[in-house]
PDB file of N, CA and C in Angstrom:
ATOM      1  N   UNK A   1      71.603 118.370 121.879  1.00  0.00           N
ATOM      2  CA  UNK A   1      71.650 119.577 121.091  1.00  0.00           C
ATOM      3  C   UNK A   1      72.909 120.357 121.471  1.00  0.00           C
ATOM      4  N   UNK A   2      73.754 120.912 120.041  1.00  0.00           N
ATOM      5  CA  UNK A   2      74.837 122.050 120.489  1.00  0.00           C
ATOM      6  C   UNK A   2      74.369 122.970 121.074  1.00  0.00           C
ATOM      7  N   UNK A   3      75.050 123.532 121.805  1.00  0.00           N
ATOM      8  CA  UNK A   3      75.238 125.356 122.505  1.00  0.00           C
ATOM      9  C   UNK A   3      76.223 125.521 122.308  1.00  0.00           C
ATOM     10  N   UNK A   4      75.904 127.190 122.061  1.00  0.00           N
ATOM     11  CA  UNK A   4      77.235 127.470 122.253  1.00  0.00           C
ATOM     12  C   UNK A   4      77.696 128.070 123.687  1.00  0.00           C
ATOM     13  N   UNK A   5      78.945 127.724 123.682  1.00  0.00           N
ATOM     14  CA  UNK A   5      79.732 128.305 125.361  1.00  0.00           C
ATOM     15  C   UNK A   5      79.482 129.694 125.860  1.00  0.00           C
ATOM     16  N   UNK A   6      79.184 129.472 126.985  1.00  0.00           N
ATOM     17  CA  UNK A   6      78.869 131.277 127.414  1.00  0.00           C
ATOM     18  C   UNK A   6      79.552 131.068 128.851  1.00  0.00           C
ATOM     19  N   UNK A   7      80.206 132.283 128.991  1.00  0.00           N
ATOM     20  CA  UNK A   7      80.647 132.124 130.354  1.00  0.00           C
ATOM     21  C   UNK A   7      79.789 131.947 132.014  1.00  0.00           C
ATOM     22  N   UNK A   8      78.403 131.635 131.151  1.00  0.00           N
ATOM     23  CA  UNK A   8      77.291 131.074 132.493  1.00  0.00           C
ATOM     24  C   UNK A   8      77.665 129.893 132.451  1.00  0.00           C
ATOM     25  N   UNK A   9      78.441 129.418 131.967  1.00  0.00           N
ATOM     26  CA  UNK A   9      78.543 127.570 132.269  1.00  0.00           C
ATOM     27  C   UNK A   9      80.260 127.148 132.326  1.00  0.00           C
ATOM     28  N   UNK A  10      80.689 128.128 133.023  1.00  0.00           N
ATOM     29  CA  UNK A  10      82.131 128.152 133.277  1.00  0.00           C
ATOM     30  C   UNK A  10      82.631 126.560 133.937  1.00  0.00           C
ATOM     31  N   UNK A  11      81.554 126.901 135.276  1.00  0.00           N
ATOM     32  CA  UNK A  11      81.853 125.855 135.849  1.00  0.00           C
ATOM     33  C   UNK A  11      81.717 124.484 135.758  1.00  0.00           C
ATOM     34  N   UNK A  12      80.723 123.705 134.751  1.00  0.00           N
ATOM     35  CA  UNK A  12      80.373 122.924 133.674  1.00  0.00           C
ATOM     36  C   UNK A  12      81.394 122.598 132.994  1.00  0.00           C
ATOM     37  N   UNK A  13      81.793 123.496 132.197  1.00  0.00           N
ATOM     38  CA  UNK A  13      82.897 123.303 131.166  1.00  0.00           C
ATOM     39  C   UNK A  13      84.220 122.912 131.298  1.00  0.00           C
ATOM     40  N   UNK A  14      84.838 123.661 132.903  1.00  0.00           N
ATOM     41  CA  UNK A  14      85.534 123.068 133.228  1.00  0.00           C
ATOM     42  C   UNK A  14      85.979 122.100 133.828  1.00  0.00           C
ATOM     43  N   UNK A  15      84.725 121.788 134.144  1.00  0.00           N
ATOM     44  CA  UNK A  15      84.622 119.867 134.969  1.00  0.00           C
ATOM     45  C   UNK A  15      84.532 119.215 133.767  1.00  0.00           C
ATOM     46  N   UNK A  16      83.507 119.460 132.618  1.00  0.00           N
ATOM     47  CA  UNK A  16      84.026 118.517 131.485  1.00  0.00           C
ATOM     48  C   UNK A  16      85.298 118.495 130.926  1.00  0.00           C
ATOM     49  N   UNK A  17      85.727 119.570 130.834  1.00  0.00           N
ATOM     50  CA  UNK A  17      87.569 119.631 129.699  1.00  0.00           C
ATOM     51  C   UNK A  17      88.450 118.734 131.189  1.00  0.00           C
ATOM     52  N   UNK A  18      87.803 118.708 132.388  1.00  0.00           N
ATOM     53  CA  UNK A  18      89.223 117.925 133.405  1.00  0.00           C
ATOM     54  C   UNK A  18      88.702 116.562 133.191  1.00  0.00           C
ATOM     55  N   UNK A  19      87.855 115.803 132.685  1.00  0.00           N
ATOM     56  CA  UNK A  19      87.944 114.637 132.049  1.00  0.00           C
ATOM     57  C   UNK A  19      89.070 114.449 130.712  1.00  0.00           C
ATOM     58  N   UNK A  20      89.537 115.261 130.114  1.00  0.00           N
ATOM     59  CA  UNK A  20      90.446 115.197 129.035  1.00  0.00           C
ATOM     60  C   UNK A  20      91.696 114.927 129.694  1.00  0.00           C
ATOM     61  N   UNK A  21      92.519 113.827 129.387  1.00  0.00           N
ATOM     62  CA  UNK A  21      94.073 113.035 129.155  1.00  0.00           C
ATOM     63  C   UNK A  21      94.851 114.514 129.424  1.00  0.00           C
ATOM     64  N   UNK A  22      94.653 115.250 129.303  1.00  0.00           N
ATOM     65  CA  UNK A  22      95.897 116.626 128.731  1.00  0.00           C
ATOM     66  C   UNK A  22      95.715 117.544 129.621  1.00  0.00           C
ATOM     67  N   UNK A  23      94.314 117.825 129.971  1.00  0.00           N
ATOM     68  CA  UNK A  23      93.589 118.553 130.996  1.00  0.00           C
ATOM     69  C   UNK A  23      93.619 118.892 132.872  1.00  0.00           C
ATOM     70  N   UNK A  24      95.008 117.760 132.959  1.00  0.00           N
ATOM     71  CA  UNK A  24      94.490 117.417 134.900  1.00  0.00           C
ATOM     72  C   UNK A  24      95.293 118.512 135.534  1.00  0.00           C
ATOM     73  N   UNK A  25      95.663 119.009 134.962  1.00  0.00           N
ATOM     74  CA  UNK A  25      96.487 120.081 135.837  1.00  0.00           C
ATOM     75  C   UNK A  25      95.989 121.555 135.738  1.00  0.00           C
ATOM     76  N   UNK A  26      95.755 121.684 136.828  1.00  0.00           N
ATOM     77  CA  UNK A  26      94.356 123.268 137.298  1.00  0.00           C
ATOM     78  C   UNK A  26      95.014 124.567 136.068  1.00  0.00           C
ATOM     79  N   UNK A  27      96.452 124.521 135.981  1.00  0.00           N
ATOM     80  CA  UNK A  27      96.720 125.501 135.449  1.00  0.00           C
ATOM     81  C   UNK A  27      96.521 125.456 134.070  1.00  0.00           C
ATOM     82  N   UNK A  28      96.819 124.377 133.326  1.00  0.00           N
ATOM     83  CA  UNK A  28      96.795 123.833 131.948  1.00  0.00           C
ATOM     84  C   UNK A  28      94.742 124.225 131.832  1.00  0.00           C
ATOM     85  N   UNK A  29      94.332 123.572 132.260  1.00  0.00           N
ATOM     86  CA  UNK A  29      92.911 123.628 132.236  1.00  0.00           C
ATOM     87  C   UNK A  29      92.418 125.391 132.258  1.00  0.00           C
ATOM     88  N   UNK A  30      92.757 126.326 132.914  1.00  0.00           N
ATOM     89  CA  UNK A  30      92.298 127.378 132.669  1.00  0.00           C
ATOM     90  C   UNK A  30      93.212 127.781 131.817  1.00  0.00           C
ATOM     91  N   UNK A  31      94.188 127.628 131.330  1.00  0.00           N
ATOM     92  CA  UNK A  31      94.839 128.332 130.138  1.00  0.00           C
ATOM     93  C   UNK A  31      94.420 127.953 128.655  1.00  0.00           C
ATOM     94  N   UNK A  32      93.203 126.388 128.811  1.00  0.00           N
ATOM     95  CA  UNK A  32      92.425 125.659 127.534  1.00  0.00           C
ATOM     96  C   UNK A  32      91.392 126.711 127.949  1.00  0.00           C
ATOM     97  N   UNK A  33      90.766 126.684 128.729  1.00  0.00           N
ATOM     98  CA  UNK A  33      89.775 127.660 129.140  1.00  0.00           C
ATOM     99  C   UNK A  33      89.777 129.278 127.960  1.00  0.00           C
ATOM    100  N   UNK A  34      91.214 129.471 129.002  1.00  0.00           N
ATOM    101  CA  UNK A  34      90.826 131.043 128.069  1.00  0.00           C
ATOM    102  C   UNK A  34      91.020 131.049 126.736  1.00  0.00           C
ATOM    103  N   UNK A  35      91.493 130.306 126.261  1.00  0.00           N
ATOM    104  CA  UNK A  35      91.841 130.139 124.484  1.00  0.00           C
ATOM    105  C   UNK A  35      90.282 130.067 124.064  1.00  0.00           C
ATOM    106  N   UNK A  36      89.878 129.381 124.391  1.00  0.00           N
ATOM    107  CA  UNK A  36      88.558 129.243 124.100  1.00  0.00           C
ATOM    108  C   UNK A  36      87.326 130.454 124.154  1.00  0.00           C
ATOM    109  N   UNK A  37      87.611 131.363 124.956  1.00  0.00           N
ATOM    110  CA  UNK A  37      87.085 133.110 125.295  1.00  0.00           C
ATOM    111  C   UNK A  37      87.676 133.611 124.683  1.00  0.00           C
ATOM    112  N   UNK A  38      88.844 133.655 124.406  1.00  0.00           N
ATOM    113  CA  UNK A  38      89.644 134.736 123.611  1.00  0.00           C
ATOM    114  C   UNK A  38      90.366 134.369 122.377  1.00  0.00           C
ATOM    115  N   UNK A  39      89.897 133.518 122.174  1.00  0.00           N
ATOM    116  CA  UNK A  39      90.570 133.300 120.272  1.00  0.00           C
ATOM    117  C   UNK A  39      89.156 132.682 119.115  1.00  0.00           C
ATOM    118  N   UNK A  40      89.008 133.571 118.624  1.00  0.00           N
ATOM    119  CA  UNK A  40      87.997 133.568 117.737  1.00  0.00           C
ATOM    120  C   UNK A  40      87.906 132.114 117.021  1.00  0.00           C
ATOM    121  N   UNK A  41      89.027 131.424 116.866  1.00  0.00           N
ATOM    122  CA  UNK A  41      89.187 130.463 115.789  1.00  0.00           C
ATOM    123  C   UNK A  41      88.901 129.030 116.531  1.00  0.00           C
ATOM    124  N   UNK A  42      88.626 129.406 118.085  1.00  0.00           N
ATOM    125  CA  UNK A  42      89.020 128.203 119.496  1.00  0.00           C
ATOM    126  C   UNK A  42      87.406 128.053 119.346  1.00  0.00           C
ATOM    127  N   UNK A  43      86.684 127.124 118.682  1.00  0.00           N
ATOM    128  CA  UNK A  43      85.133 127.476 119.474  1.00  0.00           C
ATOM    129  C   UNK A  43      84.729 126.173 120.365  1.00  0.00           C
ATOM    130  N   UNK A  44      83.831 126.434 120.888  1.00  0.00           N
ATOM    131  CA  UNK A  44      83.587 125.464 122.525  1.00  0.00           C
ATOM    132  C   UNK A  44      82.075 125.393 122.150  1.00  0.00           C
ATOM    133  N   UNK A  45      81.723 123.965 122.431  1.00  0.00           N
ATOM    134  CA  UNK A  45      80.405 123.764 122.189  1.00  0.00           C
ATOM    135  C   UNK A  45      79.791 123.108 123.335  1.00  0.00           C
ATOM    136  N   UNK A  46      78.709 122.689 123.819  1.00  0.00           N
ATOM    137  CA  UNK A  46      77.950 121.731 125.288  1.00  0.00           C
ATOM    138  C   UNK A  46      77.091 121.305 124.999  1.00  0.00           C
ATOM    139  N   UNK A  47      76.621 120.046 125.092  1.00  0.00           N
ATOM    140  CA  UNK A  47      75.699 119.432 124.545  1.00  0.00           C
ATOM    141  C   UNK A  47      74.628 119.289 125.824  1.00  0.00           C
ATOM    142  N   UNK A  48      73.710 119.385 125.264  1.00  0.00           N
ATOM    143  CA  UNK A  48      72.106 119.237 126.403  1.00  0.00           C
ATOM    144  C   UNK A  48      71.466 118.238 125.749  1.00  0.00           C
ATOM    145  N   UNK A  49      71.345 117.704 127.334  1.00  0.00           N
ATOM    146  CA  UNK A  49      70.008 116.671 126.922  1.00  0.00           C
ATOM    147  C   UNK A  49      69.042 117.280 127.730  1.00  0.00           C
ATOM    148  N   UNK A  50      67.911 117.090 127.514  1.00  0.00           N
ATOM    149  CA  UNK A  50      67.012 118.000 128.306  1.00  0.00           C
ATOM    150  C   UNK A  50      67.068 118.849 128.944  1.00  0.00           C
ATOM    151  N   UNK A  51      67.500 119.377 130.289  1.00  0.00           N
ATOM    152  CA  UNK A  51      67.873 120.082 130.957  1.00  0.00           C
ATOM    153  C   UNK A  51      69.243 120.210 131.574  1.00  0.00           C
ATOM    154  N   UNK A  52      69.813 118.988 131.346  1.00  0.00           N
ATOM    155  CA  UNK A  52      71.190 119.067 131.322  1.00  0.00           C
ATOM    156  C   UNK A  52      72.347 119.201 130.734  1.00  0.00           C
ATOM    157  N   UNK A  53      73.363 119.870 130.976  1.00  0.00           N
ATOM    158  CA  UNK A  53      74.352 119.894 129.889  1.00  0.00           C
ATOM    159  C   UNK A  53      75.258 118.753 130.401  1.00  0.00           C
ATOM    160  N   UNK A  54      75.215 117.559 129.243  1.00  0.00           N
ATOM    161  CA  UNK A  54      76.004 116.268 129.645  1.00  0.00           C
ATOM    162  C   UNK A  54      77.667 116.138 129.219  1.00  0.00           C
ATOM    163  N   UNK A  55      77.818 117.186 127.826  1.00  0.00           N
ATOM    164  CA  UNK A  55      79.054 116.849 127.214  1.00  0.00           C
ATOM    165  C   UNK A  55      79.492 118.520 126.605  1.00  0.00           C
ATOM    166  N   UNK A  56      80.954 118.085 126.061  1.00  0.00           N
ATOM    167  CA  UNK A  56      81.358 119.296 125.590  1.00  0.00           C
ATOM    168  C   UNK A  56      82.116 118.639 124.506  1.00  0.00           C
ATOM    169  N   UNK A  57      81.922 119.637 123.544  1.00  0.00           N
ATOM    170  CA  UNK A  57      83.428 119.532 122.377  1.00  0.00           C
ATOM    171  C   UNK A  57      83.993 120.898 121.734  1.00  0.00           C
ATOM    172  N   UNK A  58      85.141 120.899 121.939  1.00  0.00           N
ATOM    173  CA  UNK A  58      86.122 122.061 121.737  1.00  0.00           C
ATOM    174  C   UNK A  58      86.586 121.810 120.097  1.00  0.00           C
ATOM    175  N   UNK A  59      86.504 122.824 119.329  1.00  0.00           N
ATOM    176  CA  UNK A  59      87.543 122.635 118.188  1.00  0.00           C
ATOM    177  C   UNK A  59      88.384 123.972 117.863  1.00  0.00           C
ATOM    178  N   UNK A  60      88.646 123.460 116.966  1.00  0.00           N
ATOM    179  CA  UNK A  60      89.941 124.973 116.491  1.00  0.00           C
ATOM    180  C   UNK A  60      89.895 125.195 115.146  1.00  0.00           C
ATOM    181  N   UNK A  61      89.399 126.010 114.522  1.00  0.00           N
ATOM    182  CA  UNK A  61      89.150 126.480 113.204  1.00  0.00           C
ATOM    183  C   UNK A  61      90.173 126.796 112.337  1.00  0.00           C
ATOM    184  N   UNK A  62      90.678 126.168 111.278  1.00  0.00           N
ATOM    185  CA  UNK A  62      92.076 126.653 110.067  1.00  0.00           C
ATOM    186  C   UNK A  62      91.694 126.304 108.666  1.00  0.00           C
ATOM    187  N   UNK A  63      91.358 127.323 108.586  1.00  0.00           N
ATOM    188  CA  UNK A  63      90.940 127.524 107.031  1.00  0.00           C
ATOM    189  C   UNK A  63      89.916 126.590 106.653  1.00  0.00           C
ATOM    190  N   UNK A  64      89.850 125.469 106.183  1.00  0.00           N
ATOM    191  CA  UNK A  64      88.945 124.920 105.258  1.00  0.00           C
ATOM    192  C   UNK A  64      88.994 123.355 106.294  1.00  0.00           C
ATOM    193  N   UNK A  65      89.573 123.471 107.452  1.00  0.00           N
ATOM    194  CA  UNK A  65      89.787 122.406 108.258  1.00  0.00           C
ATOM    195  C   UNK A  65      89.509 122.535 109.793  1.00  0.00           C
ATOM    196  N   UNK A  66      88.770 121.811 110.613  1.00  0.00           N
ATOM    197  CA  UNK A  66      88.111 121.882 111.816  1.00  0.00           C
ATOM    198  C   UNK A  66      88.999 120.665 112.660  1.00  0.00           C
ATOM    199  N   UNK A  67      89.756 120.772 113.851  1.00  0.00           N
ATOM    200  CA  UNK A  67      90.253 120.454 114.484  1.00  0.00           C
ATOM    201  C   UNK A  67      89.616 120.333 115.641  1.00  0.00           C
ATOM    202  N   UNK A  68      89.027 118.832 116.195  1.00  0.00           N
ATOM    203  CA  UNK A  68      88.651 118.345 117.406  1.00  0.00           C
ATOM    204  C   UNK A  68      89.583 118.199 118.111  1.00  0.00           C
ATOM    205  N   UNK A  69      89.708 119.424 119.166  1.00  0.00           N
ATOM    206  CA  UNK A  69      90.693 118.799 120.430  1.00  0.00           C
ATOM    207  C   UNK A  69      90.187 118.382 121.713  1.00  0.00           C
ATOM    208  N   UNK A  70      88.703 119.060 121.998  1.00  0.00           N
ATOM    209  CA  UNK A  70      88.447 118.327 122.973  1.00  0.00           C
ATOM    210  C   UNK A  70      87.030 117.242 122.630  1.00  0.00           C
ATOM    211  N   UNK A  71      86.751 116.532 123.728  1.00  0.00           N
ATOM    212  CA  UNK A  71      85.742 116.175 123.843  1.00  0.00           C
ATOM    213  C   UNK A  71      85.682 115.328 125.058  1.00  0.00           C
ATOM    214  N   UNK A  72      84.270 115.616 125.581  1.00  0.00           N
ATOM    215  CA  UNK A  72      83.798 114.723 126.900  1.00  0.00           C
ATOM    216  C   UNK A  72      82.999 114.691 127.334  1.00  0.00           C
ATOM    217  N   UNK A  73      82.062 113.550 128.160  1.00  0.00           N
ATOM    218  CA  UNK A  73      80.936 113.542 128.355  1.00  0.00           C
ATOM    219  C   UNK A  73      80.970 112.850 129.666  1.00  0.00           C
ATOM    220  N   UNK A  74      80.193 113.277 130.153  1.00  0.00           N
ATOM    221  CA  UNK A  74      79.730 113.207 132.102  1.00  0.00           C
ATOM    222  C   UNK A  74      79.406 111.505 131.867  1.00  0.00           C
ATOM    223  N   UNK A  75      80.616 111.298 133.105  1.00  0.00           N
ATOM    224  CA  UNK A  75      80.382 109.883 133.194  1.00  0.00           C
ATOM    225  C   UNK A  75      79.405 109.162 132.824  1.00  0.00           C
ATOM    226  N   UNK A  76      78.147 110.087 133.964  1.00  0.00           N
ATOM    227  CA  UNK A  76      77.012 109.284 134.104  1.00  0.00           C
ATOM    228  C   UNK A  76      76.091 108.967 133.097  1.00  0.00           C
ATOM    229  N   UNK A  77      76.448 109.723 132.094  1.00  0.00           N
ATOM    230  CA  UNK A  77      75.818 109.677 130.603  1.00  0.00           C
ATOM    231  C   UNK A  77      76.278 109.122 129.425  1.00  0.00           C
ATOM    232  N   UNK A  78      78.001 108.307 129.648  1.00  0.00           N
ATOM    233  CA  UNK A  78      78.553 107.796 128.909  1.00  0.00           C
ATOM    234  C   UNK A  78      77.939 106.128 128.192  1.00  0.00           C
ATOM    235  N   UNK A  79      78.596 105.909 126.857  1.00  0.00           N
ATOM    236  CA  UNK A  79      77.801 104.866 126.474  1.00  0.00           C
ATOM    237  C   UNK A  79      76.411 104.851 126.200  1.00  0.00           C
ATOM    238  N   UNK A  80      76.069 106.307 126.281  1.00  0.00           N
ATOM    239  CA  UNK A  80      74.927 106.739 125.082  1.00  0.00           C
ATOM    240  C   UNK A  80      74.763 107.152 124.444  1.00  0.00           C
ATOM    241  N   UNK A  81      76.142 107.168 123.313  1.00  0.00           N
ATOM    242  CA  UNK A  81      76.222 107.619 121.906  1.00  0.00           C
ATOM    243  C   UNK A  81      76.147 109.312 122.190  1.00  0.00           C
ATOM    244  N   UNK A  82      76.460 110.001 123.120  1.00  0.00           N
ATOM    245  CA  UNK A  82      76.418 111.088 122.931  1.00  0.00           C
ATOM    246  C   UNK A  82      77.325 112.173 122.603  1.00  0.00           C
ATOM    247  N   UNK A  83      78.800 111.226 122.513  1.00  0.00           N
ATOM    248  CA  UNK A  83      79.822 111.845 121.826  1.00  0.00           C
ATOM    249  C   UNK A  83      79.924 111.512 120.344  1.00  0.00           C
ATOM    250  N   UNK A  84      79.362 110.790 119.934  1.00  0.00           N
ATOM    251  CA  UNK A  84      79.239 110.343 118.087  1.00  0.00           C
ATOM    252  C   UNK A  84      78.203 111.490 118.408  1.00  0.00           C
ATOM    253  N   UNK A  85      77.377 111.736 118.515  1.00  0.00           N
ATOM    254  CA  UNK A  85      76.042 112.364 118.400  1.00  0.00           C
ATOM    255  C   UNK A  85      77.001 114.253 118.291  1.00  0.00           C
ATOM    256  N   UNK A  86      77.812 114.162 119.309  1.00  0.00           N
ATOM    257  CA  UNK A  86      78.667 115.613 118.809  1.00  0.00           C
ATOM    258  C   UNK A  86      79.374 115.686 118.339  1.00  0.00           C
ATOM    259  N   UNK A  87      79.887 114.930 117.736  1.00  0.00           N
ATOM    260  CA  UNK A  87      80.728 114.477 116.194  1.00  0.00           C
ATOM    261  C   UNK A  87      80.397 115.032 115.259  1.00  0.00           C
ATOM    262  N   UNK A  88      78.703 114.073 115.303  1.00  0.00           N
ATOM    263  CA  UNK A  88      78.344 114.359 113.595  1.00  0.00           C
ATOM    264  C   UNK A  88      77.583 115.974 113.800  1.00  0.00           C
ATOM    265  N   UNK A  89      77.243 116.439 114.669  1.00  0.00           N
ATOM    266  CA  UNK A  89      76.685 117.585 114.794  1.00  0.00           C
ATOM    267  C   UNK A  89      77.545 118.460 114.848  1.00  0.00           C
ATOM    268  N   UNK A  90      78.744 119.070 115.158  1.00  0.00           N
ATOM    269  CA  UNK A  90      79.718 119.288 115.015  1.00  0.00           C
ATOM    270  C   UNK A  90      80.223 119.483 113.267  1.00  0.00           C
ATOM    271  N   UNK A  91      80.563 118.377 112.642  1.00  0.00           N
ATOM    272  CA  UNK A  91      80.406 118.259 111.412  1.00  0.00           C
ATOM    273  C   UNK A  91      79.226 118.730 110.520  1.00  0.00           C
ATOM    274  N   UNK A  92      78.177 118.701 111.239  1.00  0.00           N
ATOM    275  CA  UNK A  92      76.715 119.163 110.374  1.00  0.00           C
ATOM    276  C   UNK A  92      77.059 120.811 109.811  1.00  0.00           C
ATOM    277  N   UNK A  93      77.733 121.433 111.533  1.00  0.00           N
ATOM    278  CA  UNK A  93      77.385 122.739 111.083  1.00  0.00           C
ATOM    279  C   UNK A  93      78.884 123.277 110.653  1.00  0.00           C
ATOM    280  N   UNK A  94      79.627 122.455 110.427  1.00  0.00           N
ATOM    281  CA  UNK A  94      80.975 123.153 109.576  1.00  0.00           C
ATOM    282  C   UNK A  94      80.972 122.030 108.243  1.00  0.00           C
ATOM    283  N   UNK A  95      79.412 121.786 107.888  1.00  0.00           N
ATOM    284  CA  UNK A  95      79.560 121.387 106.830  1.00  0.00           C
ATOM    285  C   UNK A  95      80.747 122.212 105.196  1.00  0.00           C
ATOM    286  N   UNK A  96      80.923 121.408 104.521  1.00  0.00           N
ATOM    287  CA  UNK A  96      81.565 121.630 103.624  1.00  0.00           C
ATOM    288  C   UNK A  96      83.343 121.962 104.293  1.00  0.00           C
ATOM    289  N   UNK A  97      83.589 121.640 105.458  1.00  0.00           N
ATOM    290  CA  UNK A  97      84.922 121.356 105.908  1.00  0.00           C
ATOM    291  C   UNK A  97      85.401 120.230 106.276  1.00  0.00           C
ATOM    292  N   UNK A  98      86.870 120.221 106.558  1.00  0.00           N
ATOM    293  CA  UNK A  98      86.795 118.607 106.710  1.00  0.00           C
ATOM    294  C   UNK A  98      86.929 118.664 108.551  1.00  0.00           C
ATOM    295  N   UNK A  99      86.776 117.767 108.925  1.00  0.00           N
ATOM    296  CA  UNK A  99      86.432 117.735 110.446  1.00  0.00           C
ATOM    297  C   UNK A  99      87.818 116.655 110.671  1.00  0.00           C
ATOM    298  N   UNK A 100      88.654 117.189 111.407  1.00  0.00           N
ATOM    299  CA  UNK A 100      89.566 115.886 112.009  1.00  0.00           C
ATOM    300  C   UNK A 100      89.865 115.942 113.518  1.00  0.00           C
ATOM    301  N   UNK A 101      90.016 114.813 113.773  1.00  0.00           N
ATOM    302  CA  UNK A 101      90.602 114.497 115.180  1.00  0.00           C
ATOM    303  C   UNK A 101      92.015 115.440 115.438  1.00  0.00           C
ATOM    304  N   UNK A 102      92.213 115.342 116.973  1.00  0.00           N
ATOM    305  CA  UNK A 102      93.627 115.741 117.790  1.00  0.00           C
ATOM    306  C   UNK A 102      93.881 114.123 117.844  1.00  0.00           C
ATOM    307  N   UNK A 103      95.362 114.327 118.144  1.00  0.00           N
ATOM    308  CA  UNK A 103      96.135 112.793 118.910  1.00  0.00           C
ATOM    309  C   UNK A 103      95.577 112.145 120.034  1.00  0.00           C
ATOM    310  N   UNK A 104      94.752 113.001 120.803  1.00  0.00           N
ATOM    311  CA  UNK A 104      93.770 113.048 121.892  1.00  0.00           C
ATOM    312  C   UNK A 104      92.747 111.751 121.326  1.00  0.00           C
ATOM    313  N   UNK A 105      91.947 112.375 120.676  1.00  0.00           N
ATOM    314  CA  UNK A 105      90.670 111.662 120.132  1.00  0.00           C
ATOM    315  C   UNK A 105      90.770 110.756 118.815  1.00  0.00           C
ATOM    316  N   UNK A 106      91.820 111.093 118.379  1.00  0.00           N
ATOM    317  CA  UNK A 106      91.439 110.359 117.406  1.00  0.00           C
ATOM    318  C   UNK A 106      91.181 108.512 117.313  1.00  0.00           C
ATOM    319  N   UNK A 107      91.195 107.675 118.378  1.00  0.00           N
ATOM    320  CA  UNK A 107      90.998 106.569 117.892  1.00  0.00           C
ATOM    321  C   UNK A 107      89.396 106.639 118.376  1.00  0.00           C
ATOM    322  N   UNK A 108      89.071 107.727 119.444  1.00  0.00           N
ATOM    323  CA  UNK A 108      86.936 107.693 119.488  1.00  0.00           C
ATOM    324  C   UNK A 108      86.447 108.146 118.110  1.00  0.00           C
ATOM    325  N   UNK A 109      87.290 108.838 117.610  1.00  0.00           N
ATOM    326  CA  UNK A 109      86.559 109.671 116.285  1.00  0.00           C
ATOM    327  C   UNK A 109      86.676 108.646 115.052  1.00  0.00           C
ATOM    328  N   UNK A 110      87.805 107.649 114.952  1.00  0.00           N
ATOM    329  CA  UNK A 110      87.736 106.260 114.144  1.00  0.00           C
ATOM    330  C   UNK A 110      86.609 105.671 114.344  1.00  0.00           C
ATOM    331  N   UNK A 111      86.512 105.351 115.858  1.00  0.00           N
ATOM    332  CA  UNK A 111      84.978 104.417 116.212  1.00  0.00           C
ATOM    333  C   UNK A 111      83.864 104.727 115.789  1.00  0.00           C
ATOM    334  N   UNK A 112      83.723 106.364 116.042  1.00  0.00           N
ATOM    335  CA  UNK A 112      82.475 106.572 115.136  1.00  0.00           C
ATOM    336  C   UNK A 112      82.611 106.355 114.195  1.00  0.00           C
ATOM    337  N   UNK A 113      83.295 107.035 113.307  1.00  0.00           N
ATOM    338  CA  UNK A 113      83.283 106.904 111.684  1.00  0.00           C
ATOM    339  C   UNK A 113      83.422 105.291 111.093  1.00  0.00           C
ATOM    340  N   UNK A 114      83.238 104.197 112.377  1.00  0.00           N
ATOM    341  CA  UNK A 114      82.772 102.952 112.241  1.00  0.00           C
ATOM    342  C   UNK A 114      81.375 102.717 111.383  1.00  0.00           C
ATOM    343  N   UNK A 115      80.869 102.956 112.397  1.00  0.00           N
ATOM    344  CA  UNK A 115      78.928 103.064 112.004  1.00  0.00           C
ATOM    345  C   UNK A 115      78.545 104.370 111.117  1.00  0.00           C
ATOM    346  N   UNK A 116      79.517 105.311 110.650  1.00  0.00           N
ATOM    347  CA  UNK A 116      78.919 106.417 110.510  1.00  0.00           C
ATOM    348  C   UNK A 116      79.476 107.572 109.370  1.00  0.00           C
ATOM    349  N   UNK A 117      79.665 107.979 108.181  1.00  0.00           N
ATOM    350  CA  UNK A 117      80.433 108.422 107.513  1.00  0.00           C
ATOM    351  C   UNK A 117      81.140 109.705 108.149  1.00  0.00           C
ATOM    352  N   UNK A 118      81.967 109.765 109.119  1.00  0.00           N
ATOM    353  CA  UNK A 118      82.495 111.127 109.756  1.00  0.00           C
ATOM    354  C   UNK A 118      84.314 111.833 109.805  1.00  0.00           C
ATOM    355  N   UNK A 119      84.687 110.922 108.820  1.00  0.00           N
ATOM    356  CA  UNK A 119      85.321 111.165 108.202  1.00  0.00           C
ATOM    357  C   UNK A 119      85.617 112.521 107.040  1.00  0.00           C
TER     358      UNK A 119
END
């Protein structure tokens, strides 16, 4: 299930976004951080599985178009479909926009849209 980001799960969020390619450097990572608190258009989502929050996905809102830049999911939970699973949920609730990948993601966001119309 989405959530949305609250600064009770700071520390969560930023162990998931330092799994991101772009992310490894402490300073870069809190400067994705605050975009995400302070720009209305930056929204940050965390996915729970039961009691845990396993994954995150970041996008960036422009007009009639939704931009995935981040996404990631706790090792230990990887390879259980739980980043397609915040794909299409993701997409559910900016229905009627188009949802696209960053240079980042885009060949995971192909894979889904393998099995899955998410395109």
């Amino acid at each position: 299930m989405l959530i949305r980001y609250k600064k009770s799960y700071d520390k969560i969020a930023m162990g998931l976004l330092s799994f991101m390619p772009d992310e490894k450097d402490l300073k870069k990572l809190l400067q994705t951080k605050n975009l995400y608190e302070t720009e209305d258009n930056w929204q940050l989502f965390l996915w729970k599985e039961d009691d845990d929050i396993v994954g995150l996905i970041g996008a960036v809102l422009d007009g009639d178009t939704v931009e995935i830049r981040h996404i990631s999911v706790n090792p230990s939970y990887r390879d259980q479909g739980i980043g397609k699973s915040m794909v299409k949920a993701l997409k559910q609730m900016y229905e009627g926009k188009k949802v696209v990948p960053n240079k980042y993601i885009v060949n995971f966001f192909h894979k889904c849209a393998e099995n899955e119309d998410l395109s």
